[in-house]
PDB file of N, CA and C in Angstrom:
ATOM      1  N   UNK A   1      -3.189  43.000  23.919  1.00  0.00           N
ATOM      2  CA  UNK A   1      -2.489  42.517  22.749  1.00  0.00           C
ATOM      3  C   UNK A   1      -1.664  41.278  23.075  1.00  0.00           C
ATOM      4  N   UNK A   2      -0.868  41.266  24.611  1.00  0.00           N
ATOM      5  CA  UNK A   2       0.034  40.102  24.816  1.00  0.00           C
ATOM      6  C   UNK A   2      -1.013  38.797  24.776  1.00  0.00           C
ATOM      7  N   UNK A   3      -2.224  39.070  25.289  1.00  0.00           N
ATOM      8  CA  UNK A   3      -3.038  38.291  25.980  1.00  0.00           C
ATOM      9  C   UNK A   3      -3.426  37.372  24.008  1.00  0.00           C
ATOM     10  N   UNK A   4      -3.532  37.966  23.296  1.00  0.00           N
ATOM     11  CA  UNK A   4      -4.269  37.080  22.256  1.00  0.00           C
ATOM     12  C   UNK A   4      -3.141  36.626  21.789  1.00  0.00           C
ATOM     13  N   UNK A   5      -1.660  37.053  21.696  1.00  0.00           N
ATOM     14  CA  UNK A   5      -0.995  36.845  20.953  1.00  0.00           C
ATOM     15  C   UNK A   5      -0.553  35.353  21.831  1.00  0.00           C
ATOM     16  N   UNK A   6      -0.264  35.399  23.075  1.00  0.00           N
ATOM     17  CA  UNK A   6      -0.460  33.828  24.000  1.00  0.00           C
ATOM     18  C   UNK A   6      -1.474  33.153  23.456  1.00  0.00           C
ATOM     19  N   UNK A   7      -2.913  33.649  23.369  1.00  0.00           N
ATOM     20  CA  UNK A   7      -3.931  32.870  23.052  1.00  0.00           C
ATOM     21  C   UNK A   7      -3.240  31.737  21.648  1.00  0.00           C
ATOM     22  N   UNK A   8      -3.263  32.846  20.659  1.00  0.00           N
ATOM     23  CA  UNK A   8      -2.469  32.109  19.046  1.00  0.00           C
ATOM     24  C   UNK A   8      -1.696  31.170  19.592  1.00  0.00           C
ATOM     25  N   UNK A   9      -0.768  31.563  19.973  1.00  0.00           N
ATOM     26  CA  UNK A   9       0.504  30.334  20.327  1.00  0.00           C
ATOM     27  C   UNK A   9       0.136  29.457  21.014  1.00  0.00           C
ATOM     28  N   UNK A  10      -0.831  29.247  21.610  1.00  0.00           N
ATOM     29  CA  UNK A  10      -1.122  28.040  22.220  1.00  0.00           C
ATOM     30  C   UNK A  10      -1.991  27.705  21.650  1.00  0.00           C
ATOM     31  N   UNK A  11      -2.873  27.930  20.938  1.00  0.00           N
ATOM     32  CA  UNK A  11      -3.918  27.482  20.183  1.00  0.00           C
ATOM     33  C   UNK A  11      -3.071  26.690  19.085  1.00  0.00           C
ATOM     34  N   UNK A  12      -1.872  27.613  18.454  1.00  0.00           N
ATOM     35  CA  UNK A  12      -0.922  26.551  17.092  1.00  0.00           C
ATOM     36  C   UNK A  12      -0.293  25.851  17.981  1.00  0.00           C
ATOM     37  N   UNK A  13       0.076  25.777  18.919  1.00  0.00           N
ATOM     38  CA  UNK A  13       0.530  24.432  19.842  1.00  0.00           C
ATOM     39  C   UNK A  13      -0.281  23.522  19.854  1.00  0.00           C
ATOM     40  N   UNK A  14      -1.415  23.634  20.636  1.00  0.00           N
ATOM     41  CA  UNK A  14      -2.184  22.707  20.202  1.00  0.00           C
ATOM     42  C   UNK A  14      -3.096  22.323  19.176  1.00  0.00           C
ATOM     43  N   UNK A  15      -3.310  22.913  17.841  1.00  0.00           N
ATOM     44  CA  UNK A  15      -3.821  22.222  16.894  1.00  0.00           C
ATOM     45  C   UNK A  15      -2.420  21.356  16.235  1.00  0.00           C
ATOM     46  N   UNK A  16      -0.960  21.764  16.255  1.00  0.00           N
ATOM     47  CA  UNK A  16      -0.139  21.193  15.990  1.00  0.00           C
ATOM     48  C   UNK A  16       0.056  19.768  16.471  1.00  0.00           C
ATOM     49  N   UNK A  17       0.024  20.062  17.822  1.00  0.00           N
ATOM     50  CA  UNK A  17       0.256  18.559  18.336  1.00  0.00           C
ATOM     51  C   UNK A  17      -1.340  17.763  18.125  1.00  0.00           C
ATOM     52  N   UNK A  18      -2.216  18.064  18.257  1.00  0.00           N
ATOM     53  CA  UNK A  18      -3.496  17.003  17.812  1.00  0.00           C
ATOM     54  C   UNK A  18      -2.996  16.582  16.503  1.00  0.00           C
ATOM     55  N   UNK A  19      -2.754  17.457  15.273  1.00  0.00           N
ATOM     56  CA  UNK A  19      -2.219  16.801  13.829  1.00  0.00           C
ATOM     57  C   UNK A  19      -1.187  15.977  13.723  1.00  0.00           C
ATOM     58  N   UNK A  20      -0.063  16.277  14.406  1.00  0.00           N
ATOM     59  CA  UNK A  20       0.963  16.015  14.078  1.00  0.00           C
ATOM     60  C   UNK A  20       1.874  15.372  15.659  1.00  0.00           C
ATOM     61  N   UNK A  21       0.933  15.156  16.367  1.00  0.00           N
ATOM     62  CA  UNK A  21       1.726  14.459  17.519  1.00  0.00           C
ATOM     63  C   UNK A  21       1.655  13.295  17.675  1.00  0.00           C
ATOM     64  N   UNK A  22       1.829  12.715  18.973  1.00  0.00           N
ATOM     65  CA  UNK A  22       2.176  11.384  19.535  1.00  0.00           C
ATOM     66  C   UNK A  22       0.799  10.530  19.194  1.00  0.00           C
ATOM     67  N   UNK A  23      -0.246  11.014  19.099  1.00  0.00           N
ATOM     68  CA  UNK A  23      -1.767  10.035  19.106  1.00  0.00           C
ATOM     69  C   UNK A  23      -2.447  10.261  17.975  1.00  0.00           C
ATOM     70  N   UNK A  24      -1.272  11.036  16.597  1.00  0.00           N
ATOM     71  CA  UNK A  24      -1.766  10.652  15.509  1.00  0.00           C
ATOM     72  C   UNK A  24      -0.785  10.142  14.997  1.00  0.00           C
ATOM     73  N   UNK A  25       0.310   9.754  15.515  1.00  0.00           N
ATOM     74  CA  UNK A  25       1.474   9.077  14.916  1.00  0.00           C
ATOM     75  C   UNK A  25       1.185   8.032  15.314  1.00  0.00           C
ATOM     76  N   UNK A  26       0.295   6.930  17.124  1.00  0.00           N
ATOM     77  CA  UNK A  26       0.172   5.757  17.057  1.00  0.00           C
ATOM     78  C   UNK A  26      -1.223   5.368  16.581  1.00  0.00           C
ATOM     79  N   UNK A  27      -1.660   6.531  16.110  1.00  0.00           N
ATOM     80  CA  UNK A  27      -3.025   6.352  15.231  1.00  0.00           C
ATOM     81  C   UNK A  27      -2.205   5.727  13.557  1.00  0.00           C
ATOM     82  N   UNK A  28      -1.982   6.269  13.361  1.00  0.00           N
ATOM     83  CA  UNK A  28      -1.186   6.229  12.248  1.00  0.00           C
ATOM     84  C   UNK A  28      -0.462   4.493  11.698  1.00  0.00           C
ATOM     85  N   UNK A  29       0.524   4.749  12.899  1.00  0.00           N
ATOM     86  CA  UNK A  29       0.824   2.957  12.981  1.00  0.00           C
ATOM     87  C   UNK A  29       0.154   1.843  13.330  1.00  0.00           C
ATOM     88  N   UNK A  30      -0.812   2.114  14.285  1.00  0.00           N
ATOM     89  CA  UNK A  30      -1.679   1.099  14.390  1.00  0.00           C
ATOM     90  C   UNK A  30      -2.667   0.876  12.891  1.00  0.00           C
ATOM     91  N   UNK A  31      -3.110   1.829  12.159  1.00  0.00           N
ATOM     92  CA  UNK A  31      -3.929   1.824  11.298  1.00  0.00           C
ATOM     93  C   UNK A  31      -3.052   0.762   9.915  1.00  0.00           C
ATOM     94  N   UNK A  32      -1.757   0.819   9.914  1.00  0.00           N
ATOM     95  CA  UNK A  32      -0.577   0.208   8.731  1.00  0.00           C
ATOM     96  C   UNK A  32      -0.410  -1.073   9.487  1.00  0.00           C
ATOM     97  N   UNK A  33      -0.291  -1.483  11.223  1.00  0.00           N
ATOM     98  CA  UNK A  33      -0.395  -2.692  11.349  1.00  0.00           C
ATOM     99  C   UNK A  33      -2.061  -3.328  10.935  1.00  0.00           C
ATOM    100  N   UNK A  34      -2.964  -2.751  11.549  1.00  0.00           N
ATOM    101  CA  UNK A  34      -4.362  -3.365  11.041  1.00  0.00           C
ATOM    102  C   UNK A  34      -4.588  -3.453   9.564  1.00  0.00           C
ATOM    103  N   UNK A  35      -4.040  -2.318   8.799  1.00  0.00           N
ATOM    104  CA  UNK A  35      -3.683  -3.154   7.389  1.00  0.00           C
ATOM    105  C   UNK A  35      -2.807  -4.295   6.843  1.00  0.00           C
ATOM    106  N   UNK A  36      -1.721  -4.353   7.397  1.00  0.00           N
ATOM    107  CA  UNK A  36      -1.336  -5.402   6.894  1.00  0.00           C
ATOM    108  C   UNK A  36      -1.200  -7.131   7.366  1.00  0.00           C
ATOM    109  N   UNK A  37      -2.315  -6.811   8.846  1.00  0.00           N
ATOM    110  CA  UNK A  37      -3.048  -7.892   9.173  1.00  0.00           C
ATOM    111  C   UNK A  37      -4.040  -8.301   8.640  1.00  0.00           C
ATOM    112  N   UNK A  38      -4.672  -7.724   8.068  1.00  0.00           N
ATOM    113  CA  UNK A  38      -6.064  -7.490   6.928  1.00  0.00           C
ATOM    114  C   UNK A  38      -5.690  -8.564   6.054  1.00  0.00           C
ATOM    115  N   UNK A  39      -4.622  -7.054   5.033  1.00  0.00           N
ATOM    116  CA  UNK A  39      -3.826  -8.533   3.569  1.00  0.00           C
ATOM    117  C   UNK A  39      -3.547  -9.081   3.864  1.00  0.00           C
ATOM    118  N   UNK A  40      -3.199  -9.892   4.744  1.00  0.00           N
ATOM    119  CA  UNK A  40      -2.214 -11.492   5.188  1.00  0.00           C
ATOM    120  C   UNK A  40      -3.790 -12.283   5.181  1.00  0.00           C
ATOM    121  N   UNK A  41      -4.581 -12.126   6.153  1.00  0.00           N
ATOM    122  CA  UNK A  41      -5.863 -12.798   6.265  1.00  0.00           C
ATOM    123  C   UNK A  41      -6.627 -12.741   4.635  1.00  0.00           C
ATOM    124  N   UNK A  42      -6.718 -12.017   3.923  1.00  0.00           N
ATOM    125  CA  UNK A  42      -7.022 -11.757   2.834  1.00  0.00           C
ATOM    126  C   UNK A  42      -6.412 -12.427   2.238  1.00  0.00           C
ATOM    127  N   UNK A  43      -5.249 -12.832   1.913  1.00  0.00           N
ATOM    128  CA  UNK A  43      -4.483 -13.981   1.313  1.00  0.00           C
ATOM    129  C   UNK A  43      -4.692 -15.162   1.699  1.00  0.00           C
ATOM    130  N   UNK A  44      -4.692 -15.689   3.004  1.00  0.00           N
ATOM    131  CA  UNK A  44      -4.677 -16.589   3.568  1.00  0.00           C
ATOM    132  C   UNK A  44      -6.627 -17.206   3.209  1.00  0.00           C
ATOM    133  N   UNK A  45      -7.442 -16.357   3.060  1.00  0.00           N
ATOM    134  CA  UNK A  45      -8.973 -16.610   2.916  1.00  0.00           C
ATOM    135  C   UNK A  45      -8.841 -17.194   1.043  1.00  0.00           C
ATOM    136  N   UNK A  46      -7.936 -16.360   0.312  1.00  0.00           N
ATOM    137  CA  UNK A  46      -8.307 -16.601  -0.739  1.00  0.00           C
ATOM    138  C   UNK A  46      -7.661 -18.066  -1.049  1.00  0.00           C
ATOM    139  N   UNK A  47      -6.686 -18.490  -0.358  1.00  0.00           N
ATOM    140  CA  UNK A  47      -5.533 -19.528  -0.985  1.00  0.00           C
ATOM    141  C   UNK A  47      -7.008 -20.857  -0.021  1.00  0.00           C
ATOM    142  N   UNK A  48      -7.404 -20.646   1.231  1.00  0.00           N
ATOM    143  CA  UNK A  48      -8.433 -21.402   1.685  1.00  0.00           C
ATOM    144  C   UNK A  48      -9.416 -21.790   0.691  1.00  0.00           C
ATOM    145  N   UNK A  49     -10.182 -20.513   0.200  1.00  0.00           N
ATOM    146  CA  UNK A  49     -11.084 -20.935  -0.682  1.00  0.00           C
ATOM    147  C   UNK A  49     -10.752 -21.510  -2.162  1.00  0.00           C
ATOM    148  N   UNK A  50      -9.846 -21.304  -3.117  1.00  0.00           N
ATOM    149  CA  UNK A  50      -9.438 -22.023  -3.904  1.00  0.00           C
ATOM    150  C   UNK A  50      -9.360 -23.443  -3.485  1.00  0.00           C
ATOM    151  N   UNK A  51      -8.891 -23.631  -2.165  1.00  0.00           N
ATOM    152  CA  UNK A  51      -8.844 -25.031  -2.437  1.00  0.00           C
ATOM    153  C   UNK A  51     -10.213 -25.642  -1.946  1.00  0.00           C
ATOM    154  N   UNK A  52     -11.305 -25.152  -1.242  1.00  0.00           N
ATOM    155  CA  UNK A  52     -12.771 -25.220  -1.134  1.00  0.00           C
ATOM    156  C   UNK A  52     -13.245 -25.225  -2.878  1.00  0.00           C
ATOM    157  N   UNK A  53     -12.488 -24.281  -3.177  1.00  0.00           N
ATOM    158  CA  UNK A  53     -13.365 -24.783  -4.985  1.00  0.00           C
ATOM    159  C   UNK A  53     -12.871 -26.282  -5.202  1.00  0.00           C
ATOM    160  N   UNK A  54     -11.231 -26.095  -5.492  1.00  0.00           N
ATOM    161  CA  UNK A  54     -11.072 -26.954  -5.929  1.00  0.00           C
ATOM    162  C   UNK A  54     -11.432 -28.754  -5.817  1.00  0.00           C
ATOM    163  N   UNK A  55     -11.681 -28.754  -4.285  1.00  0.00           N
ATOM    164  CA  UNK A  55     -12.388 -29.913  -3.948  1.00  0.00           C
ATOM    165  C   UNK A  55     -13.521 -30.003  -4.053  1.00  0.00           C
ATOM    166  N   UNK A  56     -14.603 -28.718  -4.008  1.00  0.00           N
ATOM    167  CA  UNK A  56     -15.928 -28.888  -4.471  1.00  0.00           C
ATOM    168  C   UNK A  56     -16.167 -29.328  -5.907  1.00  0.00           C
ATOM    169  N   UNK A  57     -15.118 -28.943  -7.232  1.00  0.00           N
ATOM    170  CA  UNK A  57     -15.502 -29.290  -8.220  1.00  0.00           C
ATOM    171  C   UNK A  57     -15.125 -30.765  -8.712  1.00  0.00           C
ATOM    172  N   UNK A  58     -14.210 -31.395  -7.770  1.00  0.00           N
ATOM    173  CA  UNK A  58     -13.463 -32.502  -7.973  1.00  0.00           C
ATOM    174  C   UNK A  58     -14.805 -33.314  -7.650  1.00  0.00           C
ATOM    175  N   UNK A  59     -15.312 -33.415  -6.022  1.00  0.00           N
ATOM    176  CA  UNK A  59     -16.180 -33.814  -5.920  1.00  0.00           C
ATOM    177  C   UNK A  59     -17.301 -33.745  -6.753  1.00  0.00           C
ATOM    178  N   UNK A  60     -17.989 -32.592  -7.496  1.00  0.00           N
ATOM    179  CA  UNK A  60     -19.283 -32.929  -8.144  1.00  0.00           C
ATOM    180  C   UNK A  60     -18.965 -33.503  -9.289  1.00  0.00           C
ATOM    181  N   UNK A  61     -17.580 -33.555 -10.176  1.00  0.00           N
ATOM    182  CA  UNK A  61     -16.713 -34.565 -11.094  1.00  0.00           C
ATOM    183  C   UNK A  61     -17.316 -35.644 -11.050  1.00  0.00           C
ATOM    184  N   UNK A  62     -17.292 -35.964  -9.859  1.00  0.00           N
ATOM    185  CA  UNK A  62     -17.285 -37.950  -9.603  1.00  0.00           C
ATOM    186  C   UNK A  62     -18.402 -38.108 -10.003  1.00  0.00           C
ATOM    187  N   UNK A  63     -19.455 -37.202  -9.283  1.00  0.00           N
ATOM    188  CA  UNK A  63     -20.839 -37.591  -9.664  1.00  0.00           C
ATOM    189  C   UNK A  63     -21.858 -36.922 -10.652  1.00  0.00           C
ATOM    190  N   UNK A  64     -21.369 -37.048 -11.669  1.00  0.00           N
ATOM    191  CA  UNK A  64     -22.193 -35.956 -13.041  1.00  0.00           C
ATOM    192  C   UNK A  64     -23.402 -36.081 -13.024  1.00  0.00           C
ATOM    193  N   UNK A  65     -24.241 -37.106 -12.362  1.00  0.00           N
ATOM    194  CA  UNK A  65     -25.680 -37.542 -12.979  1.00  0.00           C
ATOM    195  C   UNK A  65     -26.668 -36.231 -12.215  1.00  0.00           C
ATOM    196  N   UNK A  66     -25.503 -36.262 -10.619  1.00  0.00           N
ATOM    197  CA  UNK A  66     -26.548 -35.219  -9.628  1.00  0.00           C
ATOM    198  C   UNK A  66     -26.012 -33.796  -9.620  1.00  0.00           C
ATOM    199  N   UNK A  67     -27.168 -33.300  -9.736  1.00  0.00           N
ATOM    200  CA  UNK A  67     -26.621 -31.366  -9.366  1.00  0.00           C
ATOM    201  C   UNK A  67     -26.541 -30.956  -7.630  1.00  0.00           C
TER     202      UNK A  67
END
C-alpha cells in the first residue's frame, strides 16, 4: 500500500512539474517573445510594402500608354 501511494506522489510531482514548471514557463516566454518579434516584423513588412505600392503606382502613372 506505502509502495503505490509513493508511486502517486511522485507520479503528481512529476506530471506537475512537466505542466507547470521551469520548461513550460521558458516555453511559455520564449513563445510571447517569438510573438511579438513576429508583429513588429509584420508591421515593419506591411509599412515596406505600402510604400513598394506606392512607388509602383506612381511609376506606372508616368507612363499610361504601357501595361
Amino acid at each position: 500500500m506505502f509502495c503505490w501511494a509513493l508511486i502517486v506522489v511522485v507520479g503528481a510531482i512529476y506530471f506537475g512539474n512537466m505542466l507547470f514548471g521551469q520548461y513550460s514557463l521558458d516555453t511559455l516566454l520564449s513563445l510571447e517573445a517569438t510573438k511579438e518579434d513576429l508583429t513588429n516584423q509584420i508591421s515593419l513588412l506591411k509599412k515596406q510594402n505600402a510604400k513598394a505600392q506606392k512607388d509602383y503606382f506612381e511609376l506606372k502613372g508616368l507612363y499610361p500608354n504601357e501595361n
